[in-house]
Protein backbone atom coordinates (compact mmCIF):
# COMPACT_ATOMS: atom_id res chain seq x y z
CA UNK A 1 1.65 18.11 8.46
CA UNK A 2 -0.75 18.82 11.45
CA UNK A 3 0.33 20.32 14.53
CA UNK A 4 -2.10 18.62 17.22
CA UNK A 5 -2.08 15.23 18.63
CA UNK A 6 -5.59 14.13 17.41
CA UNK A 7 -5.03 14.87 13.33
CA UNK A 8 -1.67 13.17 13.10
CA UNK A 9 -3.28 10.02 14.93
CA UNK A 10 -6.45 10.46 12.22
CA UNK A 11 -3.80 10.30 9.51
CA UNK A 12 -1.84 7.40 11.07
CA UNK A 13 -5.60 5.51 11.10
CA UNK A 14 -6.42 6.27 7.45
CA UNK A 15 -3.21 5.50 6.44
CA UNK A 16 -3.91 2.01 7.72
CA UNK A 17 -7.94 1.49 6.87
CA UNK A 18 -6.72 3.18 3.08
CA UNK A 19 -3.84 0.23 3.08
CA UNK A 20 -7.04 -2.73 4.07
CA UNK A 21 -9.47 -1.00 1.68
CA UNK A 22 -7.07 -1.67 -1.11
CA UNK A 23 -5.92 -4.74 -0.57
CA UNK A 24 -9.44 -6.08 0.11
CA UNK A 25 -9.84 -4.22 -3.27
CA UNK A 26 -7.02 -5.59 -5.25
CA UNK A 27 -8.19 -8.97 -4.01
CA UNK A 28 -11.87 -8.96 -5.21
CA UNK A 29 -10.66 -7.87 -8.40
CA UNK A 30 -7.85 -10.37 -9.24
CA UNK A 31 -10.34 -13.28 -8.01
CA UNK A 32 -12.67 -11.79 -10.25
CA UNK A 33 -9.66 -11.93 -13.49
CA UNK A 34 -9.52 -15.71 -12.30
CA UNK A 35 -12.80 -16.12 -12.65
CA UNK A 36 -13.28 -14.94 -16.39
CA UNK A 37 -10.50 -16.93 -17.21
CA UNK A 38 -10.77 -20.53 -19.30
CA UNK A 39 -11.34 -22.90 -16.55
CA UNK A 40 -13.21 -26.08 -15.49
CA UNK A 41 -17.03 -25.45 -14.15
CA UNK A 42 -16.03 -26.66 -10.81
CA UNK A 43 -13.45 -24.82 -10.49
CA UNK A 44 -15.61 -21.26 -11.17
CA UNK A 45 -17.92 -22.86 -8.58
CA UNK A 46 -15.17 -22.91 -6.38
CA UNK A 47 -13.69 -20.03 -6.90
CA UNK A 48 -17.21 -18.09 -7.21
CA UNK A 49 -17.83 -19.15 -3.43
CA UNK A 50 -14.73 -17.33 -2.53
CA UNK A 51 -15.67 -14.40 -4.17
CA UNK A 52 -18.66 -14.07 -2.42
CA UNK A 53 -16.91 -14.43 0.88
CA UNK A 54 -14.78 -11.73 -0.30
CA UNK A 55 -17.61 -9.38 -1.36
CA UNK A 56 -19.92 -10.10 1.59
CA UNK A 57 -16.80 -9.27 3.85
CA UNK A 58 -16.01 -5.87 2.09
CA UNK A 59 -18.96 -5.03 2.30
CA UNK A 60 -19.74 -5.58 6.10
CA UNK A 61 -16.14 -3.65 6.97
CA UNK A 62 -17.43 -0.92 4.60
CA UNK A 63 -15.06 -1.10 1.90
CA UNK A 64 -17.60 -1.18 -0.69
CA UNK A 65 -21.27 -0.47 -0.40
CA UNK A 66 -23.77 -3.47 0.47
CA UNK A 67 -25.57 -2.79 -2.90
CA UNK A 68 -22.59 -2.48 -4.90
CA UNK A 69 -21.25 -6.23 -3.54
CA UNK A 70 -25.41 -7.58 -4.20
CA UNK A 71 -24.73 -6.30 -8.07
CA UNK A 72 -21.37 -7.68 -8.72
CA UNK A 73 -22.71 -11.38 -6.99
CA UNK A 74 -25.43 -11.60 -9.45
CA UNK A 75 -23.48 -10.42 -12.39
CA UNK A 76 -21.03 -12.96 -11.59
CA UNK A 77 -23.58 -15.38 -10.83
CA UNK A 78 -24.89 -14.96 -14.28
CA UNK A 79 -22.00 -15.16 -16.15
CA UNK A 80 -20.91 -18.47 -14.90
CA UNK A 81 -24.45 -19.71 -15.38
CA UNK A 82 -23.91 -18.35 -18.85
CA UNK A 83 -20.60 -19.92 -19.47
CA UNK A 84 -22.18 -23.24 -18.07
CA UNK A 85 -24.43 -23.45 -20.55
CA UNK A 86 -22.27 -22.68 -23.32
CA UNK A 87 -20.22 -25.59 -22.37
């Protein structure tokens, strides 16, 4: 436990942006569970849209890196494009 004023308040702050990371976290990856899952294609549209929001957004607070949230858009884009077509 620190001593000093500033590293408890440091710990008190990462306590709190390690709480948002992973919920944001936990969030992007059950949307992306619903996603894979049976379901009408206007629904994934739906729910892809949402995703996206979520990516984009965890990736502008810094939760996950900008190129990391560009790679998991298009894989996602292509797999419902995919499953569209298997339909």
């Amino acid at each position: 436990m620190p001593n000093t004023k500033s590293p408890m308040k440091r710990m008190k702050t990462d306590a709190k942006r390690r709480a948002r990371n992973n919920y944001v976290k936990r969030t992007i990856r059950t949307l992306d569970k619903q996603l894979r899952t049976d379901m009408p294609a206007e629904e994934k549209e739906v729910l892809l849209n949402k995703l996206y929001s979520q990516l984009d957004k965890a990736a502008k607070k810094g939760v996950i890196h900008k190129r990391t949230a560009s790679r998991r858009k298009a894989r996602l884009a292509a797999y419902v494009n995919k499953s569209q077509v298997q339909e």
